[in-house]
PDB file of N, CA and C in Angstrom:
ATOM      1  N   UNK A   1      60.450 -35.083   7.514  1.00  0.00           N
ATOM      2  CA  UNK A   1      61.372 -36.088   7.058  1.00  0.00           C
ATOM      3  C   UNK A   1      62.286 -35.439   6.031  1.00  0.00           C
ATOM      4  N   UNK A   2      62.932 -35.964   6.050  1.00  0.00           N
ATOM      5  CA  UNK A   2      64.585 -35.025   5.614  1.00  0.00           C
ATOM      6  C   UNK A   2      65.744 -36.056   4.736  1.00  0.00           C
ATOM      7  N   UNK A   3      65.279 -36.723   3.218  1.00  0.00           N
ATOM      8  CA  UNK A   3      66.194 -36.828   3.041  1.00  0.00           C
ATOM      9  C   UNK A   3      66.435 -36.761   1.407  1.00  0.00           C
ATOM     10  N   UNK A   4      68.112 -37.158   1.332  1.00  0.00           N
ATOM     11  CA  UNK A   4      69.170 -36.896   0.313  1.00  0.00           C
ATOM     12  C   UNK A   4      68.160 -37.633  -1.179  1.00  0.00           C
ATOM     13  N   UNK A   5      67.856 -36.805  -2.574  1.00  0.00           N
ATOM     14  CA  UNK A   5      67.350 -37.841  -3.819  1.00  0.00           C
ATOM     15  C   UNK A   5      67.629 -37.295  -4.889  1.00  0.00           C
ATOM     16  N   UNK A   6      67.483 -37.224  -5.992  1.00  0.00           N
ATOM     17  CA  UNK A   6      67.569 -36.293  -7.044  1.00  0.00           C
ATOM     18  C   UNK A   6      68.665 -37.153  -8.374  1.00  0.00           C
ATOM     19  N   UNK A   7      68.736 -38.121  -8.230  1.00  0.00           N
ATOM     20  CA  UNK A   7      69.404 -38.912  -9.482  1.00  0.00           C
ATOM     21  C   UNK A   7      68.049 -40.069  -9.913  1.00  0.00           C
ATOM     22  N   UNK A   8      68.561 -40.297 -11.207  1.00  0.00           N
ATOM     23  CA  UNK A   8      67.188 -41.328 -11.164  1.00  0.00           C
ATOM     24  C   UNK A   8      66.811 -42.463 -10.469  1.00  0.00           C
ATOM     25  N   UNK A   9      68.271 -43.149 -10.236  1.00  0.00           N
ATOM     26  CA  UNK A   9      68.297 -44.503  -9.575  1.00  0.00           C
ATOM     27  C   UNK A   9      67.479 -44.335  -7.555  1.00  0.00           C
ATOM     28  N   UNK A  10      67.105 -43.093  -7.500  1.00  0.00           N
ATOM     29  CA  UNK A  10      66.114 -42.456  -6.375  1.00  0.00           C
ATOM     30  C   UNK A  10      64.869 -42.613  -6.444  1.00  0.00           C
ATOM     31  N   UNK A  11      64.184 -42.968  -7.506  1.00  0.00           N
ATOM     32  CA  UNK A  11      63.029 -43.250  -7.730  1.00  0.00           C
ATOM     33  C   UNK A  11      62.409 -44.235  -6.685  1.00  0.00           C
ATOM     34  N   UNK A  12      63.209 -45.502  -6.898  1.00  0.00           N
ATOM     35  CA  UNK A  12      63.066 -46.684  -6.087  1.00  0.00           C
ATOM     36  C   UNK A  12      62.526 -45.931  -3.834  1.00  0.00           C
ATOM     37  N   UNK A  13      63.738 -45.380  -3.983  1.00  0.00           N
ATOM     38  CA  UNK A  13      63.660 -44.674  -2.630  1.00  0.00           C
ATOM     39  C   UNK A  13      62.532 -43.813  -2.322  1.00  0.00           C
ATOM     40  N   UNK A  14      62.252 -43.089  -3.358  1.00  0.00           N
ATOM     41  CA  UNK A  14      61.361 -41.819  -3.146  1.00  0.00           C
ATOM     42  C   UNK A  14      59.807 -43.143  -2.839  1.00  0.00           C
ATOM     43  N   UNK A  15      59.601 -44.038  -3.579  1.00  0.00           N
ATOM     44  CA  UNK A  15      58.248 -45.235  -4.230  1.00  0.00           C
ATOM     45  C   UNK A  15      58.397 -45.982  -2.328  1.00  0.00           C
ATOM     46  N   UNK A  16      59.480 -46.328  -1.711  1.00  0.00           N
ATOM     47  CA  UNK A  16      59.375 -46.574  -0.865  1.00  0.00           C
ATOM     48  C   UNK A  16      59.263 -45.995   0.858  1.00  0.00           C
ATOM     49  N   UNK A  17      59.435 -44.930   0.542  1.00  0.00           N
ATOM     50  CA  UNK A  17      59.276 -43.151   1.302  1.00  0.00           C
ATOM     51  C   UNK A  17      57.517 -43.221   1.213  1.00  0.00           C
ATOM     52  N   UNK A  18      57.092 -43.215   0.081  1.00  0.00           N
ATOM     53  CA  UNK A  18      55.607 -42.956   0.212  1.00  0.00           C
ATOM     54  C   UNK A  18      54.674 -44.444   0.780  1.00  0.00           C
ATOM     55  N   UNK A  19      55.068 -45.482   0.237  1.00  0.00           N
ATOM     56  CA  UNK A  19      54.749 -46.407   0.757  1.00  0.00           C
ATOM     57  C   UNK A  19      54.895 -46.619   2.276  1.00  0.00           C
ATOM     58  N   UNK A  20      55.522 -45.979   2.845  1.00  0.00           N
ATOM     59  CA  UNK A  20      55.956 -46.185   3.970  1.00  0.00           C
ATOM     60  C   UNK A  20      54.980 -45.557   4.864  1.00  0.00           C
ATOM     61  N   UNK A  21      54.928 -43.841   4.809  1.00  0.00           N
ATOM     62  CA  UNK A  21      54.089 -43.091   5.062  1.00  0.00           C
ATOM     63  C   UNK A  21      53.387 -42.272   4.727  1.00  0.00           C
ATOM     64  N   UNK A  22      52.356 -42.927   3.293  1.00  0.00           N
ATOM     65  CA  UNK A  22      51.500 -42.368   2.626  1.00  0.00           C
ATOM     66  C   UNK A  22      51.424 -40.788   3.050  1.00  0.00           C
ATOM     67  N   UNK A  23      52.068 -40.170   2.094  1.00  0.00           N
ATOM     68  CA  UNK A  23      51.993 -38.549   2.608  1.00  0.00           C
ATOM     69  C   UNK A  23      50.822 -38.173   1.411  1.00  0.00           C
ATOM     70  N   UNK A  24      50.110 -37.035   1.527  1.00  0.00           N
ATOM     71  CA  UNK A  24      48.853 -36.368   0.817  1.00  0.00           C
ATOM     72  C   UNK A  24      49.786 -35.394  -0.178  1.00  0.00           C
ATOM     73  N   UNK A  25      51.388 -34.839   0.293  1.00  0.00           N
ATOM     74  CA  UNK A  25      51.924 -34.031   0.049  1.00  0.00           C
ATOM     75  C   UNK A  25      53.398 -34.278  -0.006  1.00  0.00           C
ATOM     76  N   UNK A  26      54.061 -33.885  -0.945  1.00  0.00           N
ATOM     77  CA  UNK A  26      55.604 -34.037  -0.901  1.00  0.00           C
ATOM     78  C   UNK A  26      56.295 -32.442  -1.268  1.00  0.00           C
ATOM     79  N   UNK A  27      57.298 -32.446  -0.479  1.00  0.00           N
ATOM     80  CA  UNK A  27      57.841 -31.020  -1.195  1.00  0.00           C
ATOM     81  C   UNK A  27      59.325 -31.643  -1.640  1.00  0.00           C
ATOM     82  N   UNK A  28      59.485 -30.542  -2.542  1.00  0.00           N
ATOM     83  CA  UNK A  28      61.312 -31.116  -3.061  1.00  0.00           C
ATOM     84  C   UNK A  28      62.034 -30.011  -2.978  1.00  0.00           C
ATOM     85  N   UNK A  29      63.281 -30.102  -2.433  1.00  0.00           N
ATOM     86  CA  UNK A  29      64.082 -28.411  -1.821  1.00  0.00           C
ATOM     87  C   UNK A  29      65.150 -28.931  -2.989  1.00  0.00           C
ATOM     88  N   UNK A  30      65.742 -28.296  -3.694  1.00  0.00           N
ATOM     89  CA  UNK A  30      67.226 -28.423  -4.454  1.00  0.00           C
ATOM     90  C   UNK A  30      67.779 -27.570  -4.224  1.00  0.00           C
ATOM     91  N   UNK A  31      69.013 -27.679  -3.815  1.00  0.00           N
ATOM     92  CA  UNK A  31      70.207 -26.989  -3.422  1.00  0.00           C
ATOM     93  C   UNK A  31      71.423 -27.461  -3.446  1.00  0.00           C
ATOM     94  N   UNK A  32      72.626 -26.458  -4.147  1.00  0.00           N
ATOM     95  CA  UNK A  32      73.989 -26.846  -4.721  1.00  0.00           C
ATOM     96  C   UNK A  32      73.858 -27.521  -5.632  1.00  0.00           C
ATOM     97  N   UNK A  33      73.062 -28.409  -6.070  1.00  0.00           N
ATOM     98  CA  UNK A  33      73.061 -29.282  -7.688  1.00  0.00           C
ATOM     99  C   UNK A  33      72.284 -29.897  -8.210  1.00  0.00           C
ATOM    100  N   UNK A  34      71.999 -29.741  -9.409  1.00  0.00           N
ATOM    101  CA  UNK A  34      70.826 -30.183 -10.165  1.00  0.00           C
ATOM    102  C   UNK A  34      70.413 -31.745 -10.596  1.00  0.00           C
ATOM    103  N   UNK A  35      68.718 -31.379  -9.996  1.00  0.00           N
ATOM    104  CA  UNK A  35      68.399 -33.099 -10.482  1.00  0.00           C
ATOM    105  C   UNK A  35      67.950 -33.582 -11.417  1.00  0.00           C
ATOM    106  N   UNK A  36      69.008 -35.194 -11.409  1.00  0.00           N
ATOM    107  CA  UNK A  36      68.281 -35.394 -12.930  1.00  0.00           C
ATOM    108  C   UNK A  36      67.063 -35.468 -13.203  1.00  0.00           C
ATOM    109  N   UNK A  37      66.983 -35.059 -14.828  1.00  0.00           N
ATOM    110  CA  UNK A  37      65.700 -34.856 -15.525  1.00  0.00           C
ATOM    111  C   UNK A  37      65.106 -35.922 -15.130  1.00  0.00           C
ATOM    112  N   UNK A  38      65.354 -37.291 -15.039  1.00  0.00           N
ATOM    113  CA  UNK A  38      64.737 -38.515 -14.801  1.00  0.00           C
ATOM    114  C   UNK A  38      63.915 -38.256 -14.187  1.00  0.00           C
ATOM    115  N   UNK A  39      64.512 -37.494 -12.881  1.00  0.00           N
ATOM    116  CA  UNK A  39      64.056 -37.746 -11.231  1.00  0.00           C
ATOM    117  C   UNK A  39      62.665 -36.489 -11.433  1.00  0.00           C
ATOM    118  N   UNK A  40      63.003 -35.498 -11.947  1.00  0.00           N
ATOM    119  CA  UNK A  40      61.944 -34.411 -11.871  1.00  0.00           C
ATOM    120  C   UNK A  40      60.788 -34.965 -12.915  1.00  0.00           C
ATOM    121  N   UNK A  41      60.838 -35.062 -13.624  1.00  0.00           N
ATOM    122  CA  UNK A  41      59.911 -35.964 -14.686  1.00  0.00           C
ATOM    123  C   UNK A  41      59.366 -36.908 -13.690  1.00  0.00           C
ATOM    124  N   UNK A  42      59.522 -37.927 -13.325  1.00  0.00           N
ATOM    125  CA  UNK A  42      58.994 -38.957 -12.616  1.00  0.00           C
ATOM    126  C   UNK A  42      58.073 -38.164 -11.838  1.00  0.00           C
ATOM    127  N   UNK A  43      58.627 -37.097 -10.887  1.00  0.00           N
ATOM    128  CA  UNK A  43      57.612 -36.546  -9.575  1.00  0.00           C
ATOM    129  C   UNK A  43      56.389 -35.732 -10.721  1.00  0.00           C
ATOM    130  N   UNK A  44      57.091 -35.133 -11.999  1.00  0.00           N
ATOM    131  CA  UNK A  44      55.765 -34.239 -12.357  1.00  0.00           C
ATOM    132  C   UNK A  44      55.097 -34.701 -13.199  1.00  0.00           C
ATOM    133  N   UNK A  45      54.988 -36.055 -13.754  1.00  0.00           N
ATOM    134  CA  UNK A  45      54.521 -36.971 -14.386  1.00  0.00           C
ATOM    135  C   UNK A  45      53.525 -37.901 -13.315  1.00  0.00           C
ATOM    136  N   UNK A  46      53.780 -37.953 -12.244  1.00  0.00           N
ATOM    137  CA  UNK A  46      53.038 -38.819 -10.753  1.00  0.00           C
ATOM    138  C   UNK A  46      52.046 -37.960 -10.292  1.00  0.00           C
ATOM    139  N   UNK A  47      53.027 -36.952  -9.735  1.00  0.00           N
ATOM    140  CA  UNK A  47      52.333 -36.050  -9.050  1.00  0.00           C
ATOM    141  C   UNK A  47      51.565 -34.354  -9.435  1.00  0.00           C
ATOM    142  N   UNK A  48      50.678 -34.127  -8.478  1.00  0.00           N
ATOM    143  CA  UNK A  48      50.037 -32.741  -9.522  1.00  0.00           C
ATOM    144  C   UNK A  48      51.290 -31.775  -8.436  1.00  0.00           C
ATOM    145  N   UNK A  49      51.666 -31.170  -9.654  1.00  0.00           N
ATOM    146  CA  UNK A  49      52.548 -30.037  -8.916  1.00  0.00           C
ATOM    147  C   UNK A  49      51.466 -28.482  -8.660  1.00  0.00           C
ATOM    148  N   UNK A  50      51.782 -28.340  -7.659  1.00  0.00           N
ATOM    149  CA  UNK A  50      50.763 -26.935  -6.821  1.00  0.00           C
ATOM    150  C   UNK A  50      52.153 -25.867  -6.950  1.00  0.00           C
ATOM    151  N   UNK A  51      53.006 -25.848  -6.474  1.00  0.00           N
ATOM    152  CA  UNK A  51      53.909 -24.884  -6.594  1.00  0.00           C
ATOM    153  C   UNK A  51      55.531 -25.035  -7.127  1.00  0.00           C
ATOM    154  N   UNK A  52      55.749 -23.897  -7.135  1.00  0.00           N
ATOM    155  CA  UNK A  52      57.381 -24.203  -7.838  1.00  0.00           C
ATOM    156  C   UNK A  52      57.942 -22.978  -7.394  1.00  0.00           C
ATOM    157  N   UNK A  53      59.205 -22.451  -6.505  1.00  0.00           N
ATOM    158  CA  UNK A  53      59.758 -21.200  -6.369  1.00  0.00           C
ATOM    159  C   UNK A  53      60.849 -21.447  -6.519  1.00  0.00           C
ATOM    160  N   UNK A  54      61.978 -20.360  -7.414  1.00  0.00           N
ATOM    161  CA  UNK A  54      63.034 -20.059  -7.959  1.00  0.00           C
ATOM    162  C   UNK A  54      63.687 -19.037  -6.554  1.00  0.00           C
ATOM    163  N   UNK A  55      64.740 -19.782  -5.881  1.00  0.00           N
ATOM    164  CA  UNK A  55      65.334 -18.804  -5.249  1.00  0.00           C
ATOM    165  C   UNK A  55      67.264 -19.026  -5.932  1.00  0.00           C
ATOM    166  N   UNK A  56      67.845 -18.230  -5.183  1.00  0.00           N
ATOM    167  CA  UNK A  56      69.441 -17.921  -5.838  1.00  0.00           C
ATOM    168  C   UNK A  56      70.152 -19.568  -5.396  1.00  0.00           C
ATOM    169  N   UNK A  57      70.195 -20.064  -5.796  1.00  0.00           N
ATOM    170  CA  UNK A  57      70.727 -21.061  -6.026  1.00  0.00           C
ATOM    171  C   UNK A  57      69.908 -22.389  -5.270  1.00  0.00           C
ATOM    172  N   UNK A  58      68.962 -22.629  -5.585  1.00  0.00           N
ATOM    173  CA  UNK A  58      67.859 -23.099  -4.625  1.00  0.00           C
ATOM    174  C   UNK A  58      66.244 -23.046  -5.241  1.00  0.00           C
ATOM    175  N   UNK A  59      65.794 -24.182  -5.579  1.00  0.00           N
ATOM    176  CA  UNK A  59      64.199 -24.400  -5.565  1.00  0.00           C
ATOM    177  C   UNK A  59      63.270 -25.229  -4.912  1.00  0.00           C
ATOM    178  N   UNK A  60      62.342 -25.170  -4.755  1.00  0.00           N
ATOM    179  CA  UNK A  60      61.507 -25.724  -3.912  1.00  0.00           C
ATOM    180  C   UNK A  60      59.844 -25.912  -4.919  1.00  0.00           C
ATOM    181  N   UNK A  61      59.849 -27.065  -4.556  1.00  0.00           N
ATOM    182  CA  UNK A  61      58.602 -27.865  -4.963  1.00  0.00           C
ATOM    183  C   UNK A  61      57.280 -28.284  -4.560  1.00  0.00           C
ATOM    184  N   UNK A  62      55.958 -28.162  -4.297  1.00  0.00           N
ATOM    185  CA  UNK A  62      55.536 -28.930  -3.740  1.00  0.00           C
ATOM    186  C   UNK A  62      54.134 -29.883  -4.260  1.00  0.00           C
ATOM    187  N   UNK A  63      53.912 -31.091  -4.535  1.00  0.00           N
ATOM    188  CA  UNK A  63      53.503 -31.737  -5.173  1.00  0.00           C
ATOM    189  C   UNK A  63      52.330 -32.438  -4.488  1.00  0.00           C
ATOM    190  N   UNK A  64      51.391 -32.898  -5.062  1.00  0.00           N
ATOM    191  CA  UNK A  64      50.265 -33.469  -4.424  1.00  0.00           C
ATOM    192  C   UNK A  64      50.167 -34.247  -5.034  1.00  0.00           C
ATOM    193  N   UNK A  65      50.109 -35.972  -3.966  1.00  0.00           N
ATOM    194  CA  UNK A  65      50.141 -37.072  -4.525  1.00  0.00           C
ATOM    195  C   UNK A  65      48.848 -37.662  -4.581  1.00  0.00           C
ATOM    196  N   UNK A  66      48.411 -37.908  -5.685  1.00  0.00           N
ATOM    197  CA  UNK A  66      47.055 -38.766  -6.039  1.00  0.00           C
ATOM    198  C   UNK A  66      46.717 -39.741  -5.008  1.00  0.00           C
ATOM    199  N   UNK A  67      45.711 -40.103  -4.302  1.00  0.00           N
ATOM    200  CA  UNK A  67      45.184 -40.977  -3.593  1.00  0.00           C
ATOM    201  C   UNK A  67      45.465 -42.468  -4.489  1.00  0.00           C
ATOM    202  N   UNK A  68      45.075 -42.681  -5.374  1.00  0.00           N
ATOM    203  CA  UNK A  68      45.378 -43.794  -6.076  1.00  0.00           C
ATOM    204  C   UNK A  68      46.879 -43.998  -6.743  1.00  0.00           C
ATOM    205  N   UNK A  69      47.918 -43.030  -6.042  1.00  0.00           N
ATOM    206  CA  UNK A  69      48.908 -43.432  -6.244  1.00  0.00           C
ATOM    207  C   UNK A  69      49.571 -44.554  -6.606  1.00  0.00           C
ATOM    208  N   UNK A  70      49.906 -45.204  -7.949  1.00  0.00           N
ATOM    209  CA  UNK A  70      50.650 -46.773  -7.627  1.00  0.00           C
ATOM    210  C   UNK A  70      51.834 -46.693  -7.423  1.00  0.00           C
ATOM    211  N   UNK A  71      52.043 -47.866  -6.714  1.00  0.00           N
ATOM    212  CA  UNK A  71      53.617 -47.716  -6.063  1.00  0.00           C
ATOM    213  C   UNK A  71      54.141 -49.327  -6.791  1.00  0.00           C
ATOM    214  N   UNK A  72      53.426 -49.642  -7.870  1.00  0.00           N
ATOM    215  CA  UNK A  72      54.174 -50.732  -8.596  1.00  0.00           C
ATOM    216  C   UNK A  72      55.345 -50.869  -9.104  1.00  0.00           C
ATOM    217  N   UNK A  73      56.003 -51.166 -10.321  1.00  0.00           N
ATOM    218  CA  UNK A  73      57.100 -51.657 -10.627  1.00  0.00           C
ATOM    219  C   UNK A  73      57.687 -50.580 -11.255  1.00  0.00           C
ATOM    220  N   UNK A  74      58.128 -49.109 -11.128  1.00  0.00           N
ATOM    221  CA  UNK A  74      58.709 -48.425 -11.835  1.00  0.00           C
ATOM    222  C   UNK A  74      60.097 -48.145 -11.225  1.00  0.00           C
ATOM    223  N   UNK A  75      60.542 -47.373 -12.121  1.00  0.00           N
ATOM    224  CA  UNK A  75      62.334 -47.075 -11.674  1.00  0.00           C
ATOM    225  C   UNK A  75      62.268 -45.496 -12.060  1.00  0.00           C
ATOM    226  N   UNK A  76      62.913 -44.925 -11.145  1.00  0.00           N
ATOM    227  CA  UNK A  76      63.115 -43.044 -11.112  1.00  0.00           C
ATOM    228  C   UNK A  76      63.796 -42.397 -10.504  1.00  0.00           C
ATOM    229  N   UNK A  77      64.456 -43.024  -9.194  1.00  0.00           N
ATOM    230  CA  UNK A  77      64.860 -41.968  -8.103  1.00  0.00           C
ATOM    231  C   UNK A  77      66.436 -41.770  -7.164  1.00  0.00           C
ATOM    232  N   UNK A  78      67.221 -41.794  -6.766  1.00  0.00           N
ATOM    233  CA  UNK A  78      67.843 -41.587  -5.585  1.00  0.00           C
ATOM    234  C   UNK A  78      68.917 -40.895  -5.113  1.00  0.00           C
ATOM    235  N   UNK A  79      69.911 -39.970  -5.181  1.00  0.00           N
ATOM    236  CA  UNK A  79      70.444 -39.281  -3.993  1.00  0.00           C
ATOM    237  C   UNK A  79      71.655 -38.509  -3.866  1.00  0.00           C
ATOM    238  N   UNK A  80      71.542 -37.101  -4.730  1.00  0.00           N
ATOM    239  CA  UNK A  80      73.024 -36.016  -4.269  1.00  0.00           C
ATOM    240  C   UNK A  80      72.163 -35.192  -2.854  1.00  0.00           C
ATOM    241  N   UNK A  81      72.711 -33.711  -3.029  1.00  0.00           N
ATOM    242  CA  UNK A  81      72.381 -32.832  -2.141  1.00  0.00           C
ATOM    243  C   UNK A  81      70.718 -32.763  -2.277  1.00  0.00           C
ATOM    244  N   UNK A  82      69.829 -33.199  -2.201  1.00  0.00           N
ATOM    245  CA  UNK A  82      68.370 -32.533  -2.268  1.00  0.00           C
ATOM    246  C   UNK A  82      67.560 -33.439  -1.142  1.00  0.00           C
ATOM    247  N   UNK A  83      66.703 -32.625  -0.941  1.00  0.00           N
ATOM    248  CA  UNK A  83      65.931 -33.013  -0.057  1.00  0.00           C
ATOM    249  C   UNK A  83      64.537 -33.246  -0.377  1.00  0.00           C
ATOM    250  N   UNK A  84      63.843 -34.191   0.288  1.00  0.00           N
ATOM    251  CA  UNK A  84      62.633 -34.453  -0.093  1.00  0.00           C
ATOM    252  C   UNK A  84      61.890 -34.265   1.460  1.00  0.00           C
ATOM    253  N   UNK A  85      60.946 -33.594   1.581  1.00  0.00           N
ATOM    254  CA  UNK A  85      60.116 -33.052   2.553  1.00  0.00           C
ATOM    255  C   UNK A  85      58.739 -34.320   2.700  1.00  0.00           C
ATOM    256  N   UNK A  86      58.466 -34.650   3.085  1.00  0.00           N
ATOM    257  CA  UNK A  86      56.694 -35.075   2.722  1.00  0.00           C
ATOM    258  C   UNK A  86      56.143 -35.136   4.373  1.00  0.00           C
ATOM    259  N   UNK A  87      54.787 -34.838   3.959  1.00  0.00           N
ATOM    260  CA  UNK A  87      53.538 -34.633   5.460  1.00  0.00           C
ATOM    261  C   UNK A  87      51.833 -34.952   4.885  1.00  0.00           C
ATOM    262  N   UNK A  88      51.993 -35.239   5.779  1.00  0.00           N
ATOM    263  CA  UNK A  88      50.329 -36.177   5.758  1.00  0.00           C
ATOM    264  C   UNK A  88      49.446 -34.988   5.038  1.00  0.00           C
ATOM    265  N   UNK A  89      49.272 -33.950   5.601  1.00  0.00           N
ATOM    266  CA  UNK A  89      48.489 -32.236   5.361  1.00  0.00           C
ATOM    267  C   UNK A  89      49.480 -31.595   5.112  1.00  0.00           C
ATOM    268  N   UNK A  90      48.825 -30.430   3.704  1.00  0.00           N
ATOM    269  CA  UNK A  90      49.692 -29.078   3.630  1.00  0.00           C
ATOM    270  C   UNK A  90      49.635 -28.309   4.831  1.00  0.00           C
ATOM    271  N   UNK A  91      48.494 -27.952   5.989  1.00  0.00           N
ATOM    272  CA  UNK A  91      48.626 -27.620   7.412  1.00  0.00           C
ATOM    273  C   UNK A  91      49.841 -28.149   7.937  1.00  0.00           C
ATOM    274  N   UNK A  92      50.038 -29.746   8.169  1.00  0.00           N
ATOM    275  CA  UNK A  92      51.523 -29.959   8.667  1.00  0.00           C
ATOM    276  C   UNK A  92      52.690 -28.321   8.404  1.00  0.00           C
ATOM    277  N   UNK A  93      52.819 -27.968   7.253  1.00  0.00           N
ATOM    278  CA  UNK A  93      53.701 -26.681   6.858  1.00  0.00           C
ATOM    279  C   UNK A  93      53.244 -25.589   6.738  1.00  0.00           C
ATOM    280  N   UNK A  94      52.370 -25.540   6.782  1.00  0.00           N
ATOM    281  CA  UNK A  94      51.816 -23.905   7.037  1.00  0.00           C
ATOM    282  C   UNK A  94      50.244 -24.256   8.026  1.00  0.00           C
ATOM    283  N   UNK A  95      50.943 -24.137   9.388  1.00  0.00           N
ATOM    284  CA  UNK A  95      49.882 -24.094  10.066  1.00  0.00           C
ATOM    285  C   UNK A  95      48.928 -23.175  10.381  1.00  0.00           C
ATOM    286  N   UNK A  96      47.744 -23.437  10.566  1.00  0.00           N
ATOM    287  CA  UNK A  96      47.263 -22.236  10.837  1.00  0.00           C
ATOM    288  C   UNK A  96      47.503 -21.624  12.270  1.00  0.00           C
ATOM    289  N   UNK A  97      47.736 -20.433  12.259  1.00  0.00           N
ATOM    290  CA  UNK A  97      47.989 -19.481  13.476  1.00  0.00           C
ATOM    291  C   UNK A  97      46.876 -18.134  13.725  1.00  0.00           C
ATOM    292  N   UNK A  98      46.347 -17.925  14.800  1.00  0.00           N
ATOM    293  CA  UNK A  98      45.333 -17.186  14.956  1.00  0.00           C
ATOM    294  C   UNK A  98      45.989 -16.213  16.081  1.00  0.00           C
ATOM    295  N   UNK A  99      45.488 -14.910  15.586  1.00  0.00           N
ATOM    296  CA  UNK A  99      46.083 -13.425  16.464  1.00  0.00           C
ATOM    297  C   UNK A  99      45.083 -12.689  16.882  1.00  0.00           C
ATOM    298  N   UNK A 100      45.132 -12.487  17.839  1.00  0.00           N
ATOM    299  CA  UNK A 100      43.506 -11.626  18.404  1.00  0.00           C
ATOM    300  C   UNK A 100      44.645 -10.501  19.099  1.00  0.00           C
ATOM    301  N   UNK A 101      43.680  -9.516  18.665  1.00  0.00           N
ATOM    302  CA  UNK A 101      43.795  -8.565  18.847  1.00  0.00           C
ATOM    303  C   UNK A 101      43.144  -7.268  20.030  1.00  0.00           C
ATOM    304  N   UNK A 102      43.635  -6.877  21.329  1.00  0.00           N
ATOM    305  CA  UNK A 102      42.592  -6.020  22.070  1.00  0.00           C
ATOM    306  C   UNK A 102      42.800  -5.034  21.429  1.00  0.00           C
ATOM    307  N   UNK A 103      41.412  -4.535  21.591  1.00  0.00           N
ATOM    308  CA  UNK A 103      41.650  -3.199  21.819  1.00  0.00           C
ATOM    309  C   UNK A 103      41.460  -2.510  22.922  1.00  0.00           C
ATOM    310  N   UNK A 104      41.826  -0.939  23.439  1.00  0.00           N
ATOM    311  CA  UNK A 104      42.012  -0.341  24.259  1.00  0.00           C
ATOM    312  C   UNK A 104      41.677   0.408  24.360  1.00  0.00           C
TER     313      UNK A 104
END
């Protein structure tokens, strides 16, 4: 799932994204422009962050959402260039792949 968040008034969006399809996992891609503090605070204040990578104009996030997640009455979230990723399993994105090897 693939879409636009990263201002605060996104919060709302991001609260109804998970409600929708309880993901175990969210990733956050930023690219071309920075999100508000609101919006990043909210996810690392919610969620346990597992990773964070710095590329050239470009970061990537990926966060693990508490089972007891509440999706009550808060305000945090919604929408320049960034993307929000989320999947049921971290497998969903890094699947496992198996290589056998003959020998000869």
């Amino acid at each position: 799932m693939d879409i636009l968040l990263g201002k605060k008034e996104d919060i709302k969006k991001l609260r109804e994204i998970i409600r929708g399809r309880k993901p175990s996992y969210l990733w956050y891609i930023r690219a071309h422009r920075t999100p508000e503090r609101e919006f990043l605070n909210y996810m690392k204040n919610n969620f346990t962050l597992l990773l964070h990578s710095n590329f050239i104009d470009c970061d990537v996030w990926l966060f693990r959402l508490p089972q007891n997640y509440s999706l009550g009455n808060s305000n945090s979230l919604t929408s320049p260039i960034f993307k929000a990723l989320s999947c049921s399993s971290i497998s969903d994105f890094f699947p496992t792949t198996r290589t056998t090897s003959s020998s000869g």
